[in-house]
Protein backbone atom coordinates (compact mmCIF):
# COMPACT_ATOMS: atom_id res chain seq x y z
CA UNK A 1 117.11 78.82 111.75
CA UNK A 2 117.96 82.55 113.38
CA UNK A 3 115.15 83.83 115.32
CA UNK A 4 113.05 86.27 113.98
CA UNK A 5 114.65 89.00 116.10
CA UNK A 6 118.28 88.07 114.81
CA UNK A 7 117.04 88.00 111.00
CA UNK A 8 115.68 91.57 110.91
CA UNK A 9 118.84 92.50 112.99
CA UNK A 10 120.97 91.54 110.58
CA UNK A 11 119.17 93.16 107.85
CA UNK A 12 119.01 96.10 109.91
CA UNK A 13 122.64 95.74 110.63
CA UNK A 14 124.02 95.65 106.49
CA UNK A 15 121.14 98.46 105.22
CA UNK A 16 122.97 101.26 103.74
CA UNK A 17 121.34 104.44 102.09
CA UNK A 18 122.21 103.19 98.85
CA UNK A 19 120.53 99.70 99.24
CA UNK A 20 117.23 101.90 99.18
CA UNK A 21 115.39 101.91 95.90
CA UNK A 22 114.62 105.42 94.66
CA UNK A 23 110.60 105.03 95.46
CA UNK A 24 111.54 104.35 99.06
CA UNK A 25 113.43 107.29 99.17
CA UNK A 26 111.00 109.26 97.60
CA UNK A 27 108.61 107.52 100.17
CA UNK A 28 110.26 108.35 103.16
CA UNK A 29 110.53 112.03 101.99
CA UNK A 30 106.60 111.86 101.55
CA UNK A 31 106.29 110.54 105.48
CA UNK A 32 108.52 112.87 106.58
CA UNK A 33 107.06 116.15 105.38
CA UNK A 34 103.57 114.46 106.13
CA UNK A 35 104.44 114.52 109.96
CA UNK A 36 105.66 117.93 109.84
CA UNK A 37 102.78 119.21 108.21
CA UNK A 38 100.23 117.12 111.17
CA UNK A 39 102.79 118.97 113.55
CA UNK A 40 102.37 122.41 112.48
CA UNK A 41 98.86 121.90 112.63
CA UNK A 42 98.67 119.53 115.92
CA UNK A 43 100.63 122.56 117.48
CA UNK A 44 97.52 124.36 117.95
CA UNK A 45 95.42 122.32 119.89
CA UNK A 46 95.54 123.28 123.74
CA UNK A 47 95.93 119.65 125.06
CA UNK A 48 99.23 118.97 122.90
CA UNK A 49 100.40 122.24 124.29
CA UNK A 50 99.90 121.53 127.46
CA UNK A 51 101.76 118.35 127.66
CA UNK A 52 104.46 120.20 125.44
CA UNK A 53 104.74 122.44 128.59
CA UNK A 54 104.71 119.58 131.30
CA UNK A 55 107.73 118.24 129.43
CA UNK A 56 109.59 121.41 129.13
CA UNK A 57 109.11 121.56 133.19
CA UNK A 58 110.23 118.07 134.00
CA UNK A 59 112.84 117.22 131.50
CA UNK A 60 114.40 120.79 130.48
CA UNK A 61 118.20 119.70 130.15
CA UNK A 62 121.00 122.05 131.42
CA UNK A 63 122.52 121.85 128.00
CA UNK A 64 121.85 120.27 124.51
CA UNK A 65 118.95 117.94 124.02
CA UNK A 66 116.74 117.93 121.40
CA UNK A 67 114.14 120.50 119.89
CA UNK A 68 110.57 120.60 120.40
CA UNK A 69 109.14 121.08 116.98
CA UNK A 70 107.31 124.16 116.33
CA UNK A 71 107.86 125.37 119.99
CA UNK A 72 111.90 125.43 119.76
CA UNK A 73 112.02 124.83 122.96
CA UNK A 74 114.94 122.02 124.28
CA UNK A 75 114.00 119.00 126.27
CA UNK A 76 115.87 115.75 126.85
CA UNK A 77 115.55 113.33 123.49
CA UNK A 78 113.14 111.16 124.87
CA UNK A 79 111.22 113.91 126.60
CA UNK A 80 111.13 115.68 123.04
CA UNK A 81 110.03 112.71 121.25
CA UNK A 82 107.24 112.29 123.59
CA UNK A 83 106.14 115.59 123.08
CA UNK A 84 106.39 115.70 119.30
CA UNK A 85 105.08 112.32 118.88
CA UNK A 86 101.83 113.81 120.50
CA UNK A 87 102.11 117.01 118.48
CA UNK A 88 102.54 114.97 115.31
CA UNK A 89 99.10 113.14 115.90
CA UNK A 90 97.92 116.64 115.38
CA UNK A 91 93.63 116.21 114.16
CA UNK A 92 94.20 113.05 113.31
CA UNK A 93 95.38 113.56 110.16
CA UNK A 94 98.82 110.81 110.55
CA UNK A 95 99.88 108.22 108.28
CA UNK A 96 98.29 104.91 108.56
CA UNK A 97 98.94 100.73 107.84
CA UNK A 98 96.36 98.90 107.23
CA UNK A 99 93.84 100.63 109.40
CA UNK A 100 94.89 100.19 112.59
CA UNK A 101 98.91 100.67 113.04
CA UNK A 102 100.17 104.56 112.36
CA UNK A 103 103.99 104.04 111.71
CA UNK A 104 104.90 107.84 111.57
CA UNK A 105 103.76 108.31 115.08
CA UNK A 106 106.84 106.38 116.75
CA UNK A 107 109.47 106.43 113.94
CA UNK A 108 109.89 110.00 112.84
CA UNK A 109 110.00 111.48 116.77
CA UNK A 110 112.43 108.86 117.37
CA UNK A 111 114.35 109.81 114.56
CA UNK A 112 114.55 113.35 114.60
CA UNK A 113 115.50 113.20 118.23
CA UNK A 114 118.45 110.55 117.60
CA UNK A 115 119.41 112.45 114.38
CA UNK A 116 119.54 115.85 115.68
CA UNK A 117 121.46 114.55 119.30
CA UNK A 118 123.60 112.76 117.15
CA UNK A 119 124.30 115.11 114.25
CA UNK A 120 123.51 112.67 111.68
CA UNK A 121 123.12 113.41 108.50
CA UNK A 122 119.77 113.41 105.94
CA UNK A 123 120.87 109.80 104.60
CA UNK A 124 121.10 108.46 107.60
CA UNK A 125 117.81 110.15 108.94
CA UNK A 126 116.36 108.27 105.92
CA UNK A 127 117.88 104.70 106.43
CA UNK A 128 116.20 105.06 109.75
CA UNK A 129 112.81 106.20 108.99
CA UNK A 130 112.98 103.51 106.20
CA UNK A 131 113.79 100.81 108.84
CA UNK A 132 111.71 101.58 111.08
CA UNK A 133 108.86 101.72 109.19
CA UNK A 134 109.39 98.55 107.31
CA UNK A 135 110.20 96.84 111.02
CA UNK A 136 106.63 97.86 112.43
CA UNK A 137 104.82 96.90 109.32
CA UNK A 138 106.50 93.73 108.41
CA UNK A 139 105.97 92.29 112.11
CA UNK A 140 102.04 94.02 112.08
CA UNK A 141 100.99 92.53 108.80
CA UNK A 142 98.04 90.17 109.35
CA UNK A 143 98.65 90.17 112.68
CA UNK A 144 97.14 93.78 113.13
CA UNK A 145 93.24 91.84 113.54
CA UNK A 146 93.96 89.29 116.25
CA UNK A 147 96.07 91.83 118.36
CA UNK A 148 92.70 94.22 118.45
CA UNK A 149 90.57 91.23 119.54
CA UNK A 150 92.69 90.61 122.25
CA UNK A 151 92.09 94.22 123.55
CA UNK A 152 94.87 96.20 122.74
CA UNK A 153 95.36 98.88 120.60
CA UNK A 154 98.02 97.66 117.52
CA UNK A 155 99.01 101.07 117.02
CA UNK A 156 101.61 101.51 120.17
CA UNK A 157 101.61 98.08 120.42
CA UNK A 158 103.75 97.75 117.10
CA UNK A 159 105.01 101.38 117.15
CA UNK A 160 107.48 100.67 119.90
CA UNK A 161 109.87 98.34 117.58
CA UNK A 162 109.61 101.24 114.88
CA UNK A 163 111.08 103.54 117.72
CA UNK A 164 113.59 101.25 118.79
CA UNK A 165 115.24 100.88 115.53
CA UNK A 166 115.01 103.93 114.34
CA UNK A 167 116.72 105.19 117.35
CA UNK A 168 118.84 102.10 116.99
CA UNK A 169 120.20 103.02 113.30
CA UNK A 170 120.83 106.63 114.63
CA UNK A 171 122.91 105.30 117.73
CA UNK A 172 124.68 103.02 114.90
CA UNK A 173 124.00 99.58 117.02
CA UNK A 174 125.96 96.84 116.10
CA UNK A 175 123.48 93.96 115.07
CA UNK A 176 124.06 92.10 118.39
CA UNK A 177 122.75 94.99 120.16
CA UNK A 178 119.62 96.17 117.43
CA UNK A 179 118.84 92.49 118.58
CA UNK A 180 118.92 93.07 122.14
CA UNK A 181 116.68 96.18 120.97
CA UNK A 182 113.93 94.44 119.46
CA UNK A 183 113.71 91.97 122.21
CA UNK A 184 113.52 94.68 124.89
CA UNK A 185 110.78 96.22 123.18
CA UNK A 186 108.78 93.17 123.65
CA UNK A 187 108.79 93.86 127.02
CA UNK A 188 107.87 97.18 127.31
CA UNK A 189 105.01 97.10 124.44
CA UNK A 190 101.31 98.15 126.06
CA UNK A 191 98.23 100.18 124.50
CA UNK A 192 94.88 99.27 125.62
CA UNK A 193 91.30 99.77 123.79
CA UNK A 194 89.36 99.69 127.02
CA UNK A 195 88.96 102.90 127.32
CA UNK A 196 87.91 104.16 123.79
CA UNK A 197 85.72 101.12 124.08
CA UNK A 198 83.96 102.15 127.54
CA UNK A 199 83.50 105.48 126.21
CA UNK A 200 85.79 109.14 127.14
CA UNK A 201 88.92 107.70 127.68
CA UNK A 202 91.82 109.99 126.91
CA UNK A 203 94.72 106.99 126.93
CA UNK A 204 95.42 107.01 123.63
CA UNK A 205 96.36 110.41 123.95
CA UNK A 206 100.06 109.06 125.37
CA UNK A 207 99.85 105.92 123.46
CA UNK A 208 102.51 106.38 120.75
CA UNK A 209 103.90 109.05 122.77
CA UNK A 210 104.94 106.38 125.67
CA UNK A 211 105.37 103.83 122.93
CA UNK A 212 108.36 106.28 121.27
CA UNK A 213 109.70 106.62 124.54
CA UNK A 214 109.74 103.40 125.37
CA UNK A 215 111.33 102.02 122.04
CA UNK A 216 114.14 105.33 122.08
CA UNK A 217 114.69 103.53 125.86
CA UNK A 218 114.96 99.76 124.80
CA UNK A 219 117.63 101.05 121.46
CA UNK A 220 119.54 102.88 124.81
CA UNK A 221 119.51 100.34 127.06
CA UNK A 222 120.62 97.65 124.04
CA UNK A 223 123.91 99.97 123.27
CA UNK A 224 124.86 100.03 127.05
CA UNK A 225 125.06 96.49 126.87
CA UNK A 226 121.70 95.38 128.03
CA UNK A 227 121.05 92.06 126.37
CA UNK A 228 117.86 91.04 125.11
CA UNK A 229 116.59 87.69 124.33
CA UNK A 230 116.33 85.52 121.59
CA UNK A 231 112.99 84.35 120.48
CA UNK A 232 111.58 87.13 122.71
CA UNK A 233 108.78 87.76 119.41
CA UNK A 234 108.14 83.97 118.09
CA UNK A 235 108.58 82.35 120.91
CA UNK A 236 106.14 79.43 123.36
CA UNK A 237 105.70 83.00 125.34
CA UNK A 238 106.81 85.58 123.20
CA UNK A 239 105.07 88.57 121.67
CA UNK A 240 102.97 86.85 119.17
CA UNK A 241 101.68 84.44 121.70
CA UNK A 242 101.10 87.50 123.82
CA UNK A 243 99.24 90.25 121.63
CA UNK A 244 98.10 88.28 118.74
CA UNK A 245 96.88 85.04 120.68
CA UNK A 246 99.13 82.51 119.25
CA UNK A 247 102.77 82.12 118.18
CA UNK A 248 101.95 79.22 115.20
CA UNK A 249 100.15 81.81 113.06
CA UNK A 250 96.89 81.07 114.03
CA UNK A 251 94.61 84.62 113.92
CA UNK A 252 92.17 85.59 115.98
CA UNK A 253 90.11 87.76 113.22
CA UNK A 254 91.31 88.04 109.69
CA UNK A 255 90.87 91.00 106.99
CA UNK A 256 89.79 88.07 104.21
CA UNK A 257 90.30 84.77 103.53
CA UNK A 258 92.58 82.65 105.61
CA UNK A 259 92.85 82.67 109.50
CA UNK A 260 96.83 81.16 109.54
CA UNK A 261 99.50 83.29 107.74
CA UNK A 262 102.88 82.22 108.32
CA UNK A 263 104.79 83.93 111.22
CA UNK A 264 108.26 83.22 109.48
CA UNK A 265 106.80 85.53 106.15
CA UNK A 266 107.92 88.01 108.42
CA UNK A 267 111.52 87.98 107.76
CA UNK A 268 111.32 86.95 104.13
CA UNK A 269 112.07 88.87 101.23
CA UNK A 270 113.92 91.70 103.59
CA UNK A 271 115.29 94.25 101.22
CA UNK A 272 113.76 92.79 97.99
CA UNK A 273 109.92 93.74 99.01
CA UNK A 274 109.60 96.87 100.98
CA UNK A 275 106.28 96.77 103.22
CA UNK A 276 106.65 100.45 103.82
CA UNK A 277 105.36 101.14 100.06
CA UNK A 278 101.90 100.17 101.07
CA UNK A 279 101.20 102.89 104.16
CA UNK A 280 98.66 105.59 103.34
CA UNK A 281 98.51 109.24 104.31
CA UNK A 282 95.56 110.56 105.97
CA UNK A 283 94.29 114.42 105.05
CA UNK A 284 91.03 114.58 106.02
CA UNK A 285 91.07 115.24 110.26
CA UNK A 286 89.35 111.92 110.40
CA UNK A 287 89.63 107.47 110.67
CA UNK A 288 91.28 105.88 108.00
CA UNK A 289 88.65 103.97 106.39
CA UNK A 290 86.57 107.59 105.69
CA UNK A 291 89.79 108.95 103.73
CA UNK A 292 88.84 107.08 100.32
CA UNK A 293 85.13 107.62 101.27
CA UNK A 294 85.12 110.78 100.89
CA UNK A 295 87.52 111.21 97.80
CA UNK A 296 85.32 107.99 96.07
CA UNK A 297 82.51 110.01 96.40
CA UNK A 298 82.96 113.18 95.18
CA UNK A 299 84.33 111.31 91.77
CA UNK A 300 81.12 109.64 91.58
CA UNK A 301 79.19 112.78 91.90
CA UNK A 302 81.31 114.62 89.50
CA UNK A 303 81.59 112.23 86.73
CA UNK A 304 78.02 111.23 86.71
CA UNK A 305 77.03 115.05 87.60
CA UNK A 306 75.11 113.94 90.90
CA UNK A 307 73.46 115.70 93.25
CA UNK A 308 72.34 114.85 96.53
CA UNK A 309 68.51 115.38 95.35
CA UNK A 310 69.31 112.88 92.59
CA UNK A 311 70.06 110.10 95.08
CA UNK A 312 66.71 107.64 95.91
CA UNK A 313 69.02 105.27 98.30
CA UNK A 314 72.98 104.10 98.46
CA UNK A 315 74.99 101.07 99.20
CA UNK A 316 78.49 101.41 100.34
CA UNK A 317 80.36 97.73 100.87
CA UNK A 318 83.50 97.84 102.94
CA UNK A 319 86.20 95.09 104.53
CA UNK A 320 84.45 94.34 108.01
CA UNK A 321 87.31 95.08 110.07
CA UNK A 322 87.49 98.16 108.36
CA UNK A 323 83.42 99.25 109.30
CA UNK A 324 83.58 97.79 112.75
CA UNK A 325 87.06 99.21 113.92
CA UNK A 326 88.95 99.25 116.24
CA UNK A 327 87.91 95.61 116.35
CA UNK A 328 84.51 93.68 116.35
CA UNK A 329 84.99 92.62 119.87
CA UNK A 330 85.51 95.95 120.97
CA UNK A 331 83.67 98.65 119.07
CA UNK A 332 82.58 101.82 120.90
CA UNK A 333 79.47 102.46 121.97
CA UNK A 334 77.09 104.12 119.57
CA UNK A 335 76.56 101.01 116.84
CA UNK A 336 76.33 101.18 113.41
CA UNK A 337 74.15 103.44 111.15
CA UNK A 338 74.26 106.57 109.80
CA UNK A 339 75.61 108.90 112.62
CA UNK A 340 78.34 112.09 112.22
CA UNK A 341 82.01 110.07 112.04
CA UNK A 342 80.34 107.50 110.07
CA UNK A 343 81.13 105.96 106.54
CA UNK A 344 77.93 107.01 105.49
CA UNK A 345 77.99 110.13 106.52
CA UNK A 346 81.29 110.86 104.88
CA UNK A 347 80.10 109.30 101.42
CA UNK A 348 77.19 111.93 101.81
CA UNK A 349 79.97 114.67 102.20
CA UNK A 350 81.96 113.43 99.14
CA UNK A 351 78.91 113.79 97.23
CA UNK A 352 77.59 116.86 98.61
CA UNK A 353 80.64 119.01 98.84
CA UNK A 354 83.23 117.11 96.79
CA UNK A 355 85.64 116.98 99.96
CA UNK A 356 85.84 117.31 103.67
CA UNK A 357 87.11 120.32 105.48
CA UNK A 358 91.04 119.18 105.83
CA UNK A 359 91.15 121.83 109.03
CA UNK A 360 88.38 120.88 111.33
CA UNK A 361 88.31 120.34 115.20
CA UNK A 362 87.35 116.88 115.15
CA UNK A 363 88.22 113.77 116.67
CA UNK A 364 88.89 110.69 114.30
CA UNK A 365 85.03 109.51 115.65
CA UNK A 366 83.75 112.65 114.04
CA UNK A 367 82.81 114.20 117.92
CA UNK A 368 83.72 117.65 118.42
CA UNK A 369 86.64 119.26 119.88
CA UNK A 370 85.88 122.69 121.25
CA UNK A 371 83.49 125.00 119.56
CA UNK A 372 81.60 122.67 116.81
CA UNK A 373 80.89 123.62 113.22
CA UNK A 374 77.68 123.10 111.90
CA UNK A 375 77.28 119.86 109.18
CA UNK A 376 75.70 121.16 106.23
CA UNK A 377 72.06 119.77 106.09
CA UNK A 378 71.75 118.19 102.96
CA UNK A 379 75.13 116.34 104.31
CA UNK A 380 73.10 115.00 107.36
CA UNK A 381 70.00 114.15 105.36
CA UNK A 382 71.49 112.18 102.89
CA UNK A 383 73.95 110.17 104.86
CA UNK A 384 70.11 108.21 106.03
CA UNK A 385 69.96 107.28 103.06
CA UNK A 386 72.80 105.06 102.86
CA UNK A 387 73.34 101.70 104.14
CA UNK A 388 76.69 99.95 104.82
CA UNK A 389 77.61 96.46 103.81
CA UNK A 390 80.16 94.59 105.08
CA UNK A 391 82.60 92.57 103.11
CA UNK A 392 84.45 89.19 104.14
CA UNK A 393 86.50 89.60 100.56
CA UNK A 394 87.13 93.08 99.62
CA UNK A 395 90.07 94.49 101.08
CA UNK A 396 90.36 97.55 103.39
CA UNK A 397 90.17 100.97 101.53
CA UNK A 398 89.07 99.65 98.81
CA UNK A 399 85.79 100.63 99.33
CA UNK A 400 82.49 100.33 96.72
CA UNK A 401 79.91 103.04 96.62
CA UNK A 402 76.78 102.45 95.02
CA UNK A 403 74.37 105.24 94.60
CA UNK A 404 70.35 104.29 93.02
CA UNK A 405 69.17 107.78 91.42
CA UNK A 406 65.08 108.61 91.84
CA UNK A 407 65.14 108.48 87.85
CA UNK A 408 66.07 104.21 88.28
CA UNK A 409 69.52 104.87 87.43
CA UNK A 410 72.54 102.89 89.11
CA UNK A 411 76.03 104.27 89.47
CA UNK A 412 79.19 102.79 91.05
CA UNK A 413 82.45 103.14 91.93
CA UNK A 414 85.42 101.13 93.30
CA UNK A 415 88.62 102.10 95.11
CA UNK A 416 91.70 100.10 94.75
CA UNK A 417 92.79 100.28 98.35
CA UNK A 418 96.29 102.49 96.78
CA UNK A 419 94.57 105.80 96.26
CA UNK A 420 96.23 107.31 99.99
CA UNK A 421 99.32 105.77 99.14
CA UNK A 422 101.05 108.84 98.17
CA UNK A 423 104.65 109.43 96.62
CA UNK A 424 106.48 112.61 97.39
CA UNK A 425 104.84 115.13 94.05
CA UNK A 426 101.20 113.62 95.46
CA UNK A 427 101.77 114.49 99.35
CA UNK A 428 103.07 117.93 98.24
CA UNK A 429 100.13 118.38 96.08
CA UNK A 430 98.16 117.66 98.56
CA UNK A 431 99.04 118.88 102.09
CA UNK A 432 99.06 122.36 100.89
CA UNK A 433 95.87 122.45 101.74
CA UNK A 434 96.85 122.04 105.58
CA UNK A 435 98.35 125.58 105.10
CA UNK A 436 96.02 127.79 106.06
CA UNK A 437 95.96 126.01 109.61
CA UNK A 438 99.86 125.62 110.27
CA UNK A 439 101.99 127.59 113.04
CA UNK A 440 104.17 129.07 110.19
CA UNK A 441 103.50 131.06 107.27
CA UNK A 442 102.88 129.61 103.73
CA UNK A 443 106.37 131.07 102.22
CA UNK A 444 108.33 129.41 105.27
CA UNK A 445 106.22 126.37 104.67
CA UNK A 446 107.42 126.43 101.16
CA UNK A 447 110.91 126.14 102.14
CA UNK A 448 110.48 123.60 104.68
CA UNK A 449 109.28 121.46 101.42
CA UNK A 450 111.90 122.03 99.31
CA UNK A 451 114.54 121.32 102.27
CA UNK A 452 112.95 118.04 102.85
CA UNK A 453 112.81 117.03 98.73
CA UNK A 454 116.38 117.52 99.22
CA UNK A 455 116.94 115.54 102.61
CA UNK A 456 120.07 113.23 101.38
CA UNK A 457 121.66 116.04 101.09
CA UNK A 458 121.84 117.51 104.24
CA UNK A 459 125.06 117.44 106.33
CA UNK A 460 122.33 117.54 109.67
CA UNK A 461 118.81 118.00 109.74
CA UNK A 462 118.95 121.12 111.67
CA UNK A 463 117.56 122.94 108.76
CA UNK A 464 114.63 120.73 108.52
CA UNK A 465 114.00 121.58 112.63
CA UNK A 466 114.50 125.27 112.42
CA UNK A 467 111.96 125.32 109.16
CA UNK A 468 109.33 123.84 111.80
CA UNK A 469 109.77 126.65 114.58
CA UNK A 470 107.03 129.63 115.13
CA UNK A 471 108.90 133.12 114.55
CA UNK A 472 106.89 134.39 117.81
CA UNK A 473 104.86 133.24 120.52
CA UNK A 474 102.00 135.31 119.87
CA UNK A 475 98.55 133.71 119.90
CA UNK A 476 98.33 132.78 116.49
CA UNK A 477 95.90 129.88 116.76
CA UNK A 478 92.65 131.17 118.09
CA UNK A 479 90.86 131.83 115.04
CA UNK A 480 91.38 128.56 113.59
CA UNK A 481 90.06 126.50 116.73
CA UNK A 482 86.94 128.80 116.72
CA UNK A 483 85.87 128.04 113.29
């Protein structure tokens, strides 16, 4: 049998636009104007600024290269994607795979990088988002877990092989070289949880910044000939041995059920079942698991017509990976309980308000970024009343809130786990809200909507780039970070 490597290479290698089914179109679209939007926001924060500006000094090219979204400024392509990759992470608010992995946070700066260098057009921007995507997840699946336990962070860890083919589909890499590519991104994977988990590490600021790089740099080094290996991910040493603890399927932690899944599964069904269906978006400037929370909860207040004084006590039940992430080995210091960032305290905003603030200067732990604004009280009161049970069985997202009225009442409510899992009419339904909070105004914003429903159209996706850019540099983000 091929290696793993070779099989998604060749897959990789025959995938034309019109092999993808309609919803993965639509899909891709959805990601893609998802990580504008987290752009246009993440723009404003001072930190992705300043490394926007560190690039611009050390990798300004003396001609071409690619744009800087929402700054328009030109750096090399792998100096751009570095910085958009970090502007894209904007509060949070990215796309997510089953907790833990964030595919749009290596795939689409690789790919608007390649695609703009390269002039490629909006089909083959979306075969390569649509690869990439499906690369990371397929080769994360139940692995996601056992690579946390072993300390590092999944997220860069399994980003780096959606850069590299991205990047790879863009540079049109024969399928002996998109092989080479996936193998060289084995060896320059990293992202550590050490220092989220000692407390006030800033790492993962450049984690699927350098993981972008790094994959746009293996997909380079593969098309000038650079030959990678071939069982360089299932291998006696190989990846899986390496960052999930063992390369015969064995896992370290498990989401439910079973600890062996079947390493091969990887490569199976390629083209036929597209992995990439099941990401989620994330709106709320927050961690994953608190995105259903809070929608779950305000339509369990609504339909039953609760209010917070109504409430005697509450029961939440979630997957256990899902309330002790990053990883139960590794959680951050501060426990579990009711605390600002948790579950509970986000059920108790769902109820209370009926939604979260979607622009809020917050870090995904709930801590404060600049100037903080002021929980409402009956938010912070009732989250003590809840209690959070974990769950060997249910599966993450798919969250069950219980709420026990002072009147002996009982009222539930179960998620399915798909609610985030948004098609193209649902995202822009949605991240309208992020609006009032973008570089650009809401009329330019509408274009840059319609451009991208249209993206197999496009000759280029310069249009798509140029939708993205301020009109000034004035100092248009002040007000927003100061509440």
């Amino acid at each position: 049998m091929a290696s793993l490597s070779r099989r998604l290479a060749d897959f990789l290698g025959e995938l034309t636009f019109e092999d993808l089914p309609p919803q993965v179109v639509d899909k891709v679209k959805a990601h893609t104007l998802h990580k504008l939007s987290t752009a246009l926001c993440g723009y404003a924060l001072p930190e992705n600024r300043k490394l926007a500006d560190m690039i611009k000094r050390e990798e300004t090219p003396k001609r071409g290269g690619a744009t800087i979204l929402v700054d328009g400024s030109k750096a090399t392509r792998m100096g751009a994607a570095f910085a958009n990759a970090n502007i894209m992470r904007g509060f949070g608010q990215t796309d997510s795979y089953k907790l833990v992995a964030h595919p749009g946070s290596t795939v689409m700066p690789a790919a608007f990088a390649m695609a703009e260098t390269e002039q490629r057009s909006g089909k083959d921007f979306i075969v390569a988002v649509a690869a990439g995507y499906e690369i990371i997840e397929r080769l994360a699946g139940d692995f996601l877990p056992s690579t946390q336990a072993r300390g590092f962070r999944a997220g860069p860890v399994y980003g780096i092989f959606g850069a590299a083919v991205a990047a790879g589909r863009l540079l049109r890499l024969d399928r002996d070289q998109m092989n080479s590519a996936i193998a060289l991104s084995v060896n320059m994977a990293a992202g550590n949880l050490q220092g989220r988990y000692s407390g006030g590490g800033g790492e993962g600021t450049a984690h699927e910044p350098a993981a972008t790089r790094n994959g746009m740099l293996a997909a380079l080094l593969a098309r000038d000939g650079v030959k990678g290996g071939e069982t360089t991910l299932e291998g006696e040493a190989g990846f899986y041995h390496s960052y999930a603890g063992s390369n015969k399927g064995k896992l370290i932690d498990a989401f439910t059920g079973r600890r062996y899944t079947d390493i091969q599964a990887v490569a199976q069904g390629l083209g036929q079942r597209w992995e990439l269906m099941n990401t989620v978006m994330k709106i709320y400037p927050t961690g994953g698991p608190n995105e259903p929370m809070v929608d779950l909860a305000a339509e369990l207040a609504i339909k039953h017509k609760i209010e917070p004084d109504d409430i005697a006590w509450g029961e939440i039940e979630v997957n256990w990976i899902e309330a002790l992430r990053p990883s139960p080995a590794f959680r951050p210091p501060g426990g579990l309980g009711p605390h600002v960032g948790s579950l509970e305290y986000f059920c108790a905003y769902g109820i209370a308000k009926h939604t979260y603030p979607v622009i809020r200067p917050f870090t995904s732990m709930g801590h404060s970024r600049g100037e903080r604004q002021e929980d409402p009280p009956e938010v912070l009161e009732l989250m003590e009343r809840f209690i959070v049970r974990l769950s060997h069985t249910r599966k993450p997202l798919a969250s069950k809130i219980t709420v026990h009225t002072k009147d002996r009442k009982t009222y539930s409510i179960e998620g399915t786990g798909d609610e985030f899992k948004w098609d193209l009419k649902t995202e822009r339904e949605r991240i309208v809200a992020l609006v009032p909070g973008m570089a650009i105004s809401a009329a330019q914003f509408q274009g840059l909507m319609k451009t991208v429903s249209r993206l197999e159209e496009l000759d280029t996706i310069d249009p798509i780039i140029n939708l993205t850019l301020i009109p000034t540099k004035m100092s248009f983000f002040t007000p927003m970070l100061s509440g």
